[in-house]
Protein backbone atom coordinates (compact mmCIF):
# COMPACT_ATOMS: atom_id res chain seq x y z
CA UNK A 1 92.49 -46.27 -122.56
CA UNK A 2 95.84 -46.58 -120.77
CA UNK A 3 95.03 -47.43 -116.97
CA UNK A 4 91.50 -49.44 -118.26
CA UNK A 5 89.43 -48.57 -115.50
CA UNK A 6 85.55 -49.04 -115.28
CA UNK A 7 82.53 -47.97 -113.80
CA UNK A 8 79.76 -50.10 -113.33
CA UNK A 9 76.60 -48.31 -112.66
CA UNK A 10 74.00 -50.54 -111.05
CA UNK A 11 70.25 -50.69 -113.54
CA UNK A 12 67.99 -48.22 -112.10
CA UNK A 13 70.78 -45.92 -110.39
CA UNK A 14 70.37 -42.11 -111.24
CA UNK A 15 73.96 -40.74 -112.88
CA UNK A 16 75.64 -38.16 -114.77
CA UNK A 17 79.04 -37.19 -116.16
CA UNK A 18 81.01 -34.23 -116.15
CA UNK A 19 83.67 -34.53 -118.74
CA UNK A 20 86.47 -30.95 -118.11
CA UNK A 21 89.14 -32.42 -119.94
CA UNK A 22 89.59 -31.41 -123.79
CA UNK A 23 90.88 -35.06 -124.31
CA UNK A 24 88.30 -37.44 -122.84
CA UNK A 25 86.01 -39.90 -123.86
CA UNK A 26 82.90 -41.18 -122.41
CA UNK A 27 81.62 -44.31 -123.96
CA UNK A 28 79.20 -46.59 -122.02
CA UNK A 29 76.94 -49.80 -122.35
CA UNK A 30 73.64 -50.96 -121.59
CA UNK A 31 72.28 -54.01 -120.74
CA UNK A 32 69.76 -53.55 -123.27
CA UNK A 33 68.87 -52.48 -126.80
CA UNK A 34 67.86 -49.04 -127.13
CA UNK A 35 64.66 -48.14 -125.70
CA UNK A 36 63.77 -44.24 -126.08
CA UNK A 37 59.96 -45.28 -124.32
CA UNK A 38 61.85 -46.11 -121.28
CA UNK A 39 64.52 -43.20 -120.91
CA UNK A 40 64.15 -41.46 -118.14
CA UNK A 41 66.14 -39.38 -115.59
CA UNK A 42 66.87 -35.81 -113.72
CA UNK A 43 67.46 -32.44 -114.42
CA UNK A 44 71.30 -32.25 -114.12
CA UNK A 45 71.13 -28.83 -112.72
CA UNK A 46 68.25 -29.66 -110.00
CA UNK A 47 69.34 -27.37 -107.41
CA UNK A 48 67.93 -29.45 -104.44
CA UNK A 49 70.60 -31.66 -105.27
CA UNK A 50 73.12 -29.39 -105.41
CA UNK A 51 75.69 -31.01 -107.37
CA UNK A 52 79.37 -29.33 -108.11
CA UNK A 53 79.39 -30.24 -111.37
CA UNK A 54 83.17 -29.06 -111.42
CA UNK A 55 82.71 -26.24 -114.26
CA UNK A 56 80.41 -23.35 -114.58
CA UNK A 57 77.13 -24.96 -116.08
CA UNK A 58 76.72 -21.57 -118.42
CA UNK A 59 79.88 -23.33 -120.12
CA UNK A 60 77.88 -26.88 -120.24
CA UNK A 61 77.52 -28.90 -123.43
CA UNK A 62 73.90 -30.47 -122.37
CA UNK A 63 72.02 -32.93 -124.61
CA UNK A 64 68.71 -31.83 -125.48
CA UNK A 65 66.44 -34.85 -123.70
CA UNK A 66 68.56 -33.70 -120.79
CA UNK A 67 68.08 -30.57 -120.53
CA UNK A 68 64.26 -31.08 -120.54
CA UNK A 69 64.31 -33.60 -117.46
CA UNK A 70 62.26 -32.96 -113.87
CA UNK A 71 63.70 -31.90 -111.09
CA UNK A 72 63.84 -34.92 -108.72
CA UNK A 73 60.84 -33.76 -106.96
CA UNK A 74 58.64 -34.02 -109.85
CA UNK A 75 60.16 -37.13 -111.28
CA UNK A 76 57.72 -39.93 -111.82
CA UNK A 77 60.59 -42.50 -113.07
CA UNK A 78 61.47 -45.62 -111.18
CA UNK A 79 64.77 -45.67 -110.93
């Protein structure tokens, strides 16, 4: 809240966040109303993609409807 910086993530762009700090906040918007029938996305833990996540994923605090994503190569979303 103090330096005000922002992300913009392009529609369609694959993303995740690793939040490490006990103080943070994630908050984001979309340019839509919710829409659960067109959710989609990739296993966070995919390990073709081999992502350093920063933290041991054993310690990961995973949503459910993430945790049950593809891995990219059996992803059928256009993203």
């Amino acid at each position: 809240s103090e330096n005000k910086k922002q992300l913009l993530v392009p529609q369609g762009f694959a993303h995740g966040f690793s939040v490490i700090s006990e103080t943070a906040s994630v908050m984001y918007k979309c340019d839509q109303f919710y829409n659960k029938a067109s959710e989609g996305g990739i296993k966070y833990d995919d390990p073709s993609l081999n992502i350093d996540w920063g933290m041991d994923l054993k310690d990961a605090i995973v949503s459910d409807k993430d945790q049950i994503l593809p891995f990219i190569e059996n992803c059928n979303s256009l993203f």
